[in-house]
PDB file of N, CA and C in Angstrom:
ATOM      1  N   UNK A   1      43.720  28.903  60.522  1.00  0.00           N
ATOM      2  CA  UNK A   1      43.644  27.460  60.403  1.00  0.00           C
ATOM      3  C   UNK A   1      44.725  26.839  61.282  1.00  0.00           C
ATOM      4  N   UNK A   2      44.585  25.612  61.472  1.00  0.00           N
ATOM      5  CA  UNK A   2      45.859  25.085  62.507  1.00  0.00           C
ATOM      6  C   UNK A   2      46.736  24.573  62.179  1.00  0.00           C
ATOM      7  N   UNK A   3      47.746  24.840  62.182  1.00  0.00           N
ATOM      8  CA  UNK A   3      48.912  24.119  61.450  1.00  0.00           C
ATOM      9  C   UNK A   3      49.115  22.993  61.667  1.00  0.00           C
ATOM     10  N   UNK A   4      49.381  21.863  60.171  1.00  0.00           N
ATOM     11  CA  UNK A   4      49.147  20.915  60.391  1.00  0.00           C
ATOM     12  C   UNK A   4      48.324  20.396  59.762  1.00  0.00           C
ATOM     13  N   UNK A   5      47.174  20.511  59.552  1.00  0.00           N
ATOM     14  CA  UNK A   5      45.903  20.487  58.745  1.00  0.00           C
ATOM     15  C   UNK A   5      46.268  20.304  57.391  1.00  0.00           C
ATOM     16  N   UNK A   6      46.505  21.507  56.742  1.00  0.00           N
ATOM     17  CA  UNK A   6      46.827  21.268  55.179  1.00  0.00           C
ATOM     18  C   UNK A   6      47.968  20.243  54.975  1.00  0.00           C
ATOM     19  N   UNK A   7      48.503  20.393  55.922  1.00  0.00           N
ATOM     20  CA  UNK A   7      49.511  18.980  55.277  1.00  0.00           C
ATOM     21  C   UNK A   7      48.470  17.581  55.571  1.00  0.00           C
ATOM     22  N   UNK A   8      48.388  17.339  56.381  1.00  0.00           N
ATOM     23  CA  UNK A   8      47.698  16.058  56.512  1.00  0.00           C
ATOM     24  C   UNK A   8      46.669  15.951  55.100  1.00  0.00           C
ATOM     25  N   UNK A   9      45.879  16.942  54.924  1.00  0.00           N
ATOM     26  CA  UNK A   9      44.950  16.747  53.680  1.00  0.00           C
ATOM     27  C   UNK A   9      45.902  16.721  52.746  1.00  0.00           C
ATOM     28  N   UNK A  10      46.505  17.014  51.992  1.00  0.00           N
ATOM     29  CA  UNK A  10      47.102  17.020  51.177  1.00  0.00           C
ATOM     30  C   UNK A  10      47.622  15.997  50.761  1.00  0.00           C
ATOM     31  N   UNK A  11      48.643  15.208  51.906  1.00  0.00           N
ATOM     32  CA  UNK A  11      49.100  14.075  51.799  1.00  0.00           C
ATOM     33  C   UNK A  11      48.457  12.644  51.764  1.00  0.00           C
ATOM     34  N   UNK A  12      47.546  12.747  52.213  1.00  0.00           N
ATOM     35  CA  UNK A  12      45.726  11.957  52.726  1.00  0.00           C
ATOM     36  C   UNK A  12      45.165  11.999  50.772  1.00  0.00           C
ATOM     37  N   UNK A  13      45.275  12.916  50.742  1.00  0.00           N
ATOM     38  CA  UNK A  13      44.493  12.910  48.925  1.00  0.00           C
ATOM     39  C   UNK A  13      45.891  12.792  48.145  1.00  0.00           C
ATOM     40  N   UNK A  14      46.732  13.032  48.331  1.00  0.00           N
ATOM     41  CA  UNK A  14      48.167  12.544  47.683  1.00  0.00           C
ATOM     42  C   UNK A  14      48.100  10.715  47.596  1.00  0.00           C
ATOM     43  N   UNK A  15      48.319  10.239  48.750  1.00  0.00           N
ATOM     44  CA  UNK A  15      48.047   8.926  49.194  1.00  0.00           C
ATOM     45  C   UNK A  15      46.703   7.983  48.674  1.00  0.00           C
ATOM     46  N   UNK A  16      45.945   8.604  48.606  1.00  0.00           N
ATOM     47  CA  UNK A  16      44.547   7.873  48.184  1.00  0.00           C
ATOM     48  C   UNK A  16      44.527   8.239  46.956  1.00  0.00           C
ATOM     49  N   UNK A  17      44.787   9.271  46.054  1.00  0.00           N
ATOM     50  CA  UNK A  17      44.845   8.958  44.061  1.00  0.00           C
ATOM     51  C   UNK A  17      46.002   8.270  44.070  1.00  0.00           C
ATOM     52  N   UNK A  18      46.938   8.193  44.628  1.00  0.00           N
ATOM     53  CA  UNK A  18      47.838   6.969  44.310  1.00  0.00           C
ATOM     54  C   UNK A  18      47.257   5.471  43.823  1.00  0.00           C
ATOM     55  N   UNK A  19      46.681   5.135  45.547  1.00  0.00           N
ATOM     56  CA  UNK A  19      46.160   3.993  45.622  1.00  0.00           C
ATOM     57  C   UNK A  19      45.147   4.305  44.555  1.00  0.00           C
ATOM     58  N   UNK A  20      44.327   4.366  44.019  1.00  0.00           N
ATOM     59  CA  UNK A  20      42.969   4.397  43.218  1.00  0.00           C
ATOM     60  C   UNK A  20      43.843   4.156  41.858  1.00  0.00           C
ATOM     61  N   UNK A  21      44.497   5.275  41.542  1.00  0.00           N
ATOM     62  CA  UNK A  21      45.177   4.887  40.296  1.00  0.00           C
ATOM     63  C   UNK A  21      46.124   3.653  40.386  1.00  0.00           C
ATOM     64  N   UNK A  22      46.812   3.038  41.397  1.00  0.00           N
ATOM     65  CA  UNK A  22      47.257   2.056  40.684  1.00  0.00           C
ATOM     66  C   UNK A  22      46.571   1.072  41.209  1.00  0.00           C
ATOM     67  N   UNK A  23      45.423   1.058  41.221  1.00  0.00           N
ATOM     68  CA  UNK A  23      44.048   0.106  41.696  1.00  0.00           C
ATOM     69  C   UNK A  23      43.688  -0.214  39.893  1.00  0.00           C
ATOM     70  N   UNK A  24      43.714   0.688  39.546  1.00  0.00           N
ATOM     71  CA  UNK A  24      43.056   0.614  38.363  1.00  0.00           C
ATOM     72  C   UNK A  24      43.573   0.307  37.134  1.00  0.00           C
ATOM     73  N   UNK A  25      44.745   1.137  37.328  1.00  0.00           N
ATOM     74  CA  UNK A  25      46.163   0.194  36.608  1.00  0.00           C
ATOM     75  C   UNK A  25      46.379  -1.013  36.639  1.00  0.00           C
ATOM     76  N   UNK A  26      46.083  -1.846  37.393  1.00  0.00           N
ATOM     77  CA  UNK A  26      46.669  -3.081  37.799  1.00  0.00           C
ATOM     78  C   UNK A  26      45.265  -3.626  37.051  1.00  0.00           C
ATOM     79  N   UNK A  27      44.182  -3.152  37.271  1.00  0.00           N
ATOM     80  CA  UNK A  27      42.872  -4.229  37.237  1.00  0.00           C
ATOM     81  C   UNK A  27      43.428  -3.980  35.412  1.00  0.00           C
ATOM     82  N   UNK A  28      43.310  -3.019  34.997  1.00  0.00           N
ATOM     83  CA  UNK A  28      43.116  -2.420  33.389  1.00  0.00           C
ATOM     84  C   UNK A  28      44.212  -3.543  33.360  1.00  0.00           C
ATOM     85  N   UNK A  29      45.270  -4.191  33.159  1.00  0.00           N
ATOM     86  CA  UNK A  29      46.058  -5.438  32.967  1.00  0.00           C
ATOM     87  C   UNK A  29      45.947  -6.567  33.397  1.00  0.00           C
ATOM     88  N   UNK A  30      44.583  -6.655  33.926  1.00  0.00           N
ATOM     89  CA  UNK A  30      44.626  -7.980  34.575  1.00  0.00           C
ATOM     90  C   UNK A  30      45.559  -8.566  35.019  1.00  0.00           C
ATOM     91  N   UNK A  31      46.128  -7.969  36.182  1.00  0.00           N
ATOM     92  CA  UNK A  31      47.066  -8.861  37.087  1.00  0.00           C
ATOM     93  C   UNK A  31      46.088  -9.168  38.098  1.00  0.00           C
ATOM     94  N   UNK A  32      47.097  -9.725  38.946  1.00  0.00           N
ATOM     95  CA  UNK A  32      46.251 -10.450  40.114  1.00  0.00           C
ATOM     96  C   UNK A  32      45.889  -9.693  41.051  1.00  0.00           C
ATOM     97  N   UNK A  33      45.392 -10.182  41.730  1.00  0.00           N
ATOM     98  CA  UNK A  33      44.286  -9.101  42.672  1.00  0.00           C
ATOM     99  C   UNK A  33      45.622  -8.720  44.182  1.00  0.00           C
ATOM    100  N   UNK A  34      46.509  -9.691  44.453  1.00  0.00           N
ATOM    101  CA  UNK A  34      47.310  -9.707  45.551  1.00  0.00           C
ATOM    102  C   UNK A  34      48.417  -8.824  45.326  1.00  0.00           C
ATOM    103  N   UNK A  35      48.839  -9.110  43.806  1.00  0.00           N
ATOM    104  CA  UNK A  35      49.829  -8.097  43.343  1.00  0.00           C
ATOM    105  C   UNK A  35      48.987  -6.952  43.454  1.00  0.00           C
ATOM    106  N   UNK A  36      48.150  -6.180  42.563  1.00  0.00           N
ATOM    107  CA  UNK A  36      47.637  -5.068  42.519  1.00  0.00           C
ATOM    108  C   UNK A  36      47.103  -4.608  44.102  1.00  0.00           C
ATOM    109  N   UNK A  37      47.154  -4.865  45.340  1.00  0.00           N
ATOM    110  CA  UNK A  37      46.628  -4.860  46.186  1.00  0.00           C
ATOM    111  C   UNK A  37      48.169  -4.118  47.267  1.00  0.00           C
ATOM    112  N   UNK A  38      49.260  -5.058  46.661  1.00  0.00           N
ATOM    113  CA  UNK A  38      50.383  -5.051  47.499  1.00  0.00           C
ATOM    114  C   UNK A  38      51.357  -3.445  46.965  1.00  0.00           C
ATOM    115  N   UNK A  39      51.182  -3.076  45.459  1.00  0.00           N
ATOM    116  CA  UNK A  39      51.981  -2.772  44.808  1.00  0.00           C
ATOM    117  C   UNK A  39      50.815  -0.923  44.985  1.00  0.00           C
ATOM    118  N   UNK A  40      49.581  -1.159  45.130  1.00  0.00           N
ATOM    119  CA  UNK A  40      49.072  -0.127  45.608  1.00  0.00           C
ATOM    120  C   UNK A  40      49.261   0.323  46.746  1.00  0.00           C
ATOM    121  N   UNK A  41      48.809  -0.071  47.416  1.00  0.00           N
ATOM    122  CA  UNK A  41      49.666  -0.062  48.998  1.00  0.00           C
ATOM    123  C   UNK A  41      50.578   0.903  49.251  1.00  0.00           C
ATOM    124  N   UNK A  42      51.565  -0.074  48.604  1.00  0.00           N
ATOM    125  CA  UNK A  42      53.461   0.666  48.354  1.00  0.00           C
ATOM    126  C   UNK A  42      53.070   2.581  48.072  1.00  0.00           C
ATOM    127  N   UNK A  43      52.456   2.247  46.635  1.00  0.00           N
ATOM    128  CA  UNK A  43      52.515   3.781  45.956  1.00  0.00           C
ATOM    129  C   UNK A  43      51.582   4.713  46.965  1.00  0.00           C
ATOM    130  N   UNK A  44      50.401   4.010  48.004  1.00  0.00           N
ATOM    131  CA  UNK A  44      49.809   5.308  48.752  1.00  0.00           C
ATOM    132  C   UNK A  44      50.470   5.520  50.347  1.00  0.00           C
ATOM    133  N   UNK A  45      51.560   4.614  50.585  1.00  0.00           N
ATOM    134  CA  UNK A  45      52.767   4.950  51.338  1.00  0.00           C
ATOM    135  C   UNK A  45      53.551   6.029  50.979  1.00  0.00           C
ATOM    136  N   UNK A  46      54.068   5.650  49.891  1.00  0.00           N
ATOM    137  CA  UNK A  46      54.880   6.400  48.705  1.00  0.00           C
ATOM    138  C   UNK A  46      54.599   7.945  48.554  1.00  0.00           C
ATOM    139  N   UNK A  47      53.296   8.049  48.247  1.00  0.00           N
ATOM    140  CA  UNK A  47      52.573   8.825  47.734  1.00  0.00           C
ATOM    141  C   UNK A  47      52.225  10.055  49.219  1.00  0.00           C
ATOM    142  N   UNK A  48      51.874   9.183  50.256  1.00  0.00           N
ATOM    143  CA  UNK A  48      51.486  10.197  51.388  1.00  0.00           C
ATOM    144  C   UNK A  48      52.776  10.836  51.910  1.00  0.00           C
ATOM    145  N   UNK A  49      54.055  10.064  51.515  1.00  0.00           N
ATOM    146  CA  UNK A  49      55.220  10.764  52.246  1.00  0.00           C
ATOM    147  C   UNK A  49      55.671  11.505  51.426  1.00  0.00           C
ATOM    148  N   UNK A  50      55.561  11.934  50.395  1.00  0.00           N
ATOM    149  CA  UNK A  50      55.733  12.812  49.414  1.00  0.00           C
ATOM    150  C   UNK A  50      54.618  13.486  49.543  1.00  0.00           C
ATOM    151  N   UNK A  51      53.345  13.315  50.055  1.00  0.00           N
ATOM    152  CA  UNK A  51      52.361  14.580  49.992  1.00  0.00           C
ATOM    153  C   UNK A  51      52.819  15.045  51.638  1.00  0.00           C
ATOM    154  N   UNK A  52      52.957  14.685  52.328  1.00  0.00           N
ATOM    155  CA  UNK A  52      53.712  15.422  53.622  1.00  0.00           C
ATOM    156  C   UNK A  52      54.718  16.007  53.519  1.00  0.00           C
ATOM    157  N   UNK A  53      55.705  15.993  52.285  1.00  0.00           N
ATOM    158  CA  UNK A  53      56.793  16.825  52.469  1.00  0.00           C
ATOM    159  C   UNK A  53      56.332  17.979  51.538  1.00  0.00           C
ATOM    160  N   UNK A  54      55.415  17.989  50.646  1.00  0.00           N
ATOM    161  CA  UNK A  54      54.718  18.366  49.931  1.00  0.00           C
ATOM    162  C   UNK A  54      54.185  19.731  50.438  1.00  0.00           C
ATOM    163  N   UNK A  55      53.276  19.250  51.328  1.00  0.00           N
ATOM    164  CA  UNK A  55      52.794  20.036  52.793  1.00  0.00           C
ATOM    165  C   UNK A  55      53.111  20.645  53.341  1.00  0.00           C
ATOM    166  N   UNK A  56      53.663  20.009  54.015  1.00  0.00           N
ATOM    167  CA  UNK A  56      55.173  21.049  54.880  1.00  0.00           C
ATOM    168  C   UNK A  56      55.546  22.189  54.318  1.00  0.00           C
ATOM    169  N   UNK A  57      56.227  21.844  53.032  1.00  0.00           N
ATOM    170  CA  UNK A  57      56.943  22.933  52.402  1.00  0.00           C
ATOM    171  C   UNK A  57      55.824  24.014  51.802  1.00  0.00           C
ATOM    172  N   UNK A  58      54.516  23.271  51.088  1.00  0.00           N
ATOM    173  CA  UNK A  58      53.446  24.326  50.905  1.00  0.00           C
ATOM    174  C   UNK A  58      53.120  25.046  52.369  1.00  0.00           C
ATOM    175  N   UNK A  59      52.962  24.699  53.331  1.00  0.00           N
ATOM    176  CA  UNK A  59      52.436  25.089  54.412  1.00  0.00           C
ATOM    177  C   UNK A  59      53.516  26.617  54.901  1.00  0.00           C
ATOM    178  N   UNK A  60      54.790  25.671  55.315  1.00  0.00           N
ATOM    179  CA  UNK A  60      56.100  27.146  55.653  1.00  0.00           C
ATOM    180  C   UNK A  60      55.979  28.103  54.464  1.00  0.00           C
ATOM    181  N   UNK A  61      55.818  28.240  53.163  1.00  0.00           N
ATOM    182  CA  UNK A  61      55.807  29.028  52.042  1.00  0.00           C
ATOM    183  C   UNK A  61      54.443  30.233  51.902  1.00  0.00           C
ATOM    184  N   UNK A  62      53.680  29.422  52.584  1.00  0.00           N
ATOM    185  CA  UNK A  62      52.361  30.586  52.830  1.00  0.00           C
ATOM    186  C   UNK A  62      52.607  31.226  54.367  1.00  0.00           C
ATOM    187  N   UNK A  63      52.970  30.498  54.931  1.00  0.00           N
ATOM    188  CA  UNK A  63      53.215  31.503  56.575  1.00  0.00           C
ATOM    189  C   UNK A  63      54.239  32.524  56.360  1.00  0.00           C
ATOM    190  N   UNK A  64      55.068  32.174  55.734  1.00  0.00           N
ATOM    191  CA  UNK A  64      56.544  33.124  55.503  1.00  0.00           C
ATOM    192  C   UNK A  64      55.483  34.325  54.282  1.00  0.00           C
ATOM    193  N   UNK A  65      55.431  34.036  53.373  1.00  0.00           N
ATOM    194  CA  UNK A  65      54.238  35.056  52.799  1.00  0.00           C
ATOM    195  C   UNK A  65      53.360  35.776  53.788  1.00  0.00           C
ATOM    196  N   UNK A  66      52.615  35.294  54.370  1.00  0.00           N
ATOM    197  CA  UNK A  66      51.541  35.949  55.406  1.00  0.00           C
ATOM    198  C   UNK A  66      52.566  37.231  56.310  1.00  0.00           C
ATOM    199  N   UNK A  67      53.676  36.121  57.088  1.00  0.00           N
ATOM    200  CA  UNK A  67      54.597  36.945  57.850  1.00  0.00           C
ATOM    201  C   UNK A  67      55.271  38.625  57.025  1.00  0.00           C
ATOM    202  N   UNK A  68      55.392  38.182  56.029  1.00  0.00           N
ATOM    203  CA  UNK A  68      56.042  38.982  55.252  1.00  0.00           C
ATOM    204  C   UNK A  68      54.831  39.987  54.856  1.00  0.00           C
ATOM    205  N   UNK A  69      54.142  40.388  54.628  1.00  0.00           N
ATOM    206  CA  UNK A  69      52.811  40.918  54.027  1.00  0.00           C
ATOM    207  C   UNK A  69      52.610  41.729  55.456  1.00  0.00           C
ATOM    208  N   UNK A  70      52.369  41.040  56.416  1.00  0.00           N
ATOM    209  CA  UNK A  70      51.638  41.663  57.543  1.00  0.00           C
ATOM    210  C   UNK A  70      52.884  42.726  57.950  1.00  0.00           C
ATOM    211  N   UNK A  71      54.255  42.329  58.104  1.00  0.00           N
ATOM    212  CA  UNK A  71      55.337  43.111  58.129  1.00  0.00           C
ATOM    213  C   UNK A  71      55.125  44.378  57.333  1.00  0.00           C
ATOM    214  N   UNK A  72      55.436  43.951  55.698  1.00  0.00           N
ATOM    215  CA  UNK A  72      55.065  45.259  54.742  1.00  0.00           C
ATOM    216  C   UNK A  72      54.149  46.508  54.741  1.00  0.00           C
ATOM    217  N   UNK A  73      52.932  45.670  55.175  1.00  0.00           N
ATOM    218  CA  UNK A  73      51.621  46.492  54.887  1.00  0.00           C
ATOM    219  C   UNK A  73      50.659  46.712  56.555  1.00  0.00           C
ATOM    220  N   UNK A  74      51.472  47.323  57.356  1.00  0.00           N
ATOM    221  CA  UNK A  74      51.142  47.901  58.644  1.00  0.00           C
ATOM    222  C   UNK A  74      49.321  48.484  58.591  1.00  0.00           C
ATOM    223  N   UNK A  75      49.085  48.239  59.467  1.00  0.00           N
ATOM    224  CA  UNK A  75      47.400  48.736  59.580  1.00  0.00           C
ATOM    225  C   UNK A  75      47.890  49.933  60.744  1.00  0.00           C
ATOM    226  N   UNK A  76      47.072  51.168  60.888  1.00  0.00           N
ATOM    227  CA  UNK A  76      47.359  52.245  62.026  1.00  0.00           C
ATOM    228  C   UNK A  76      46.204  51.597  62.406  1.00  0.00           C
ATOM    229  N   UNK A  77      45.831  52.759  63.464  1.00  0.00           N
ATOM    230  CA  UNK A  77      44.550  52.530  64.572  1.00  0.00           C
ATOM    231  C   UNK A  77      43.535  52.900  63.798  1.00  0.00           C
ATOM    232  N   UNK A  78      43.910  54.068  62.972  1.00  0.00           N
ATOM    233  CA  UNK A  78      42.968  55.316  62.431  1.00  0.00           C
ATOM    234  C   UNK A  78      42.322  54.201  61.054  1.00  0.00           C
ATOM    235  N   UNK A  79      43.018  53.274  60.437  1.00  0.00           N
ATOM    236  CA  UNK A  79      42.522  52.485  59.579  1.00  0.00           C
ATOM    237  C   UNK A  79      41.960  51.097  59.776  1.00  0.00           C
ATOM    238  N   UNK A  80      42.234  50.633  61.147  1.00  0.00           N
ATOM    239  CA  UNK A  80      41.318  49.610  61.499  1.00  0.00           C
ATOM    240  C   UNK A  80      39.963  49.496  62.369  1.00  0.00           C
ATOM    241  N   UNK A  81      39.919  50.937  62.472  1.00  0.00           N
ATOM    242  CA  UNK A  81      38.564  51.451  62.912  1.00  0.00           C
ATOM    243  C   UNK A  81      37.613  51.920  62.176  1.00  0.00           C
ATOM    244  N   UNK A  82      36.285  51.114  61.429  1.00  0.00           N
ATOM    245  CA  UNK A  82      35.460  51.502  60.737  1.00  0.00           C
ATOM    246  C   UNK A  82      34.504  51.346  61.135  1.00  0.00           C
TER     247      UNK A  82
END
């Protein structure tokens, strides 16, 4: 996969249940439509930069795994030939 990718999704669906939930929050209290509009906003700002660091760090944590694995568990010739 290309690095890069899972973070962007991540932070992209981090960012957008933000906004939705406090879309809905706001309506469930009947506030105003400008507040609930402005204050959602904020949280899927909020929300995507915390799902990018999110990312990131999920992302380096599986490569360093992968790296580490492929290190450990060597393939010969005689076993990748079937």
């Amino acid at each position: 996969m290309t690095p890069g990718i899972p973070t962007k999704v991540i932070a992209s669906s981090m960012g957008l249940a933000a906004f939705v939930i406090a879309t809905i929050a706001g309506l469930a209290v009947d506030n105003p439509a400008d507040s609930i509009l402005v204050r959602s906003i904020v949280c899927m700002f909020g929300c995507h930069l915390l799902g990018m660091i999110v990312g990131t760090l999920a992302e380096r944590a599986i490569a360093d795994a992968i790296t580490r694995y492929v290190a450990t568990h060597p393939v010969s010739d005689s076993e990748g030939a079937a």
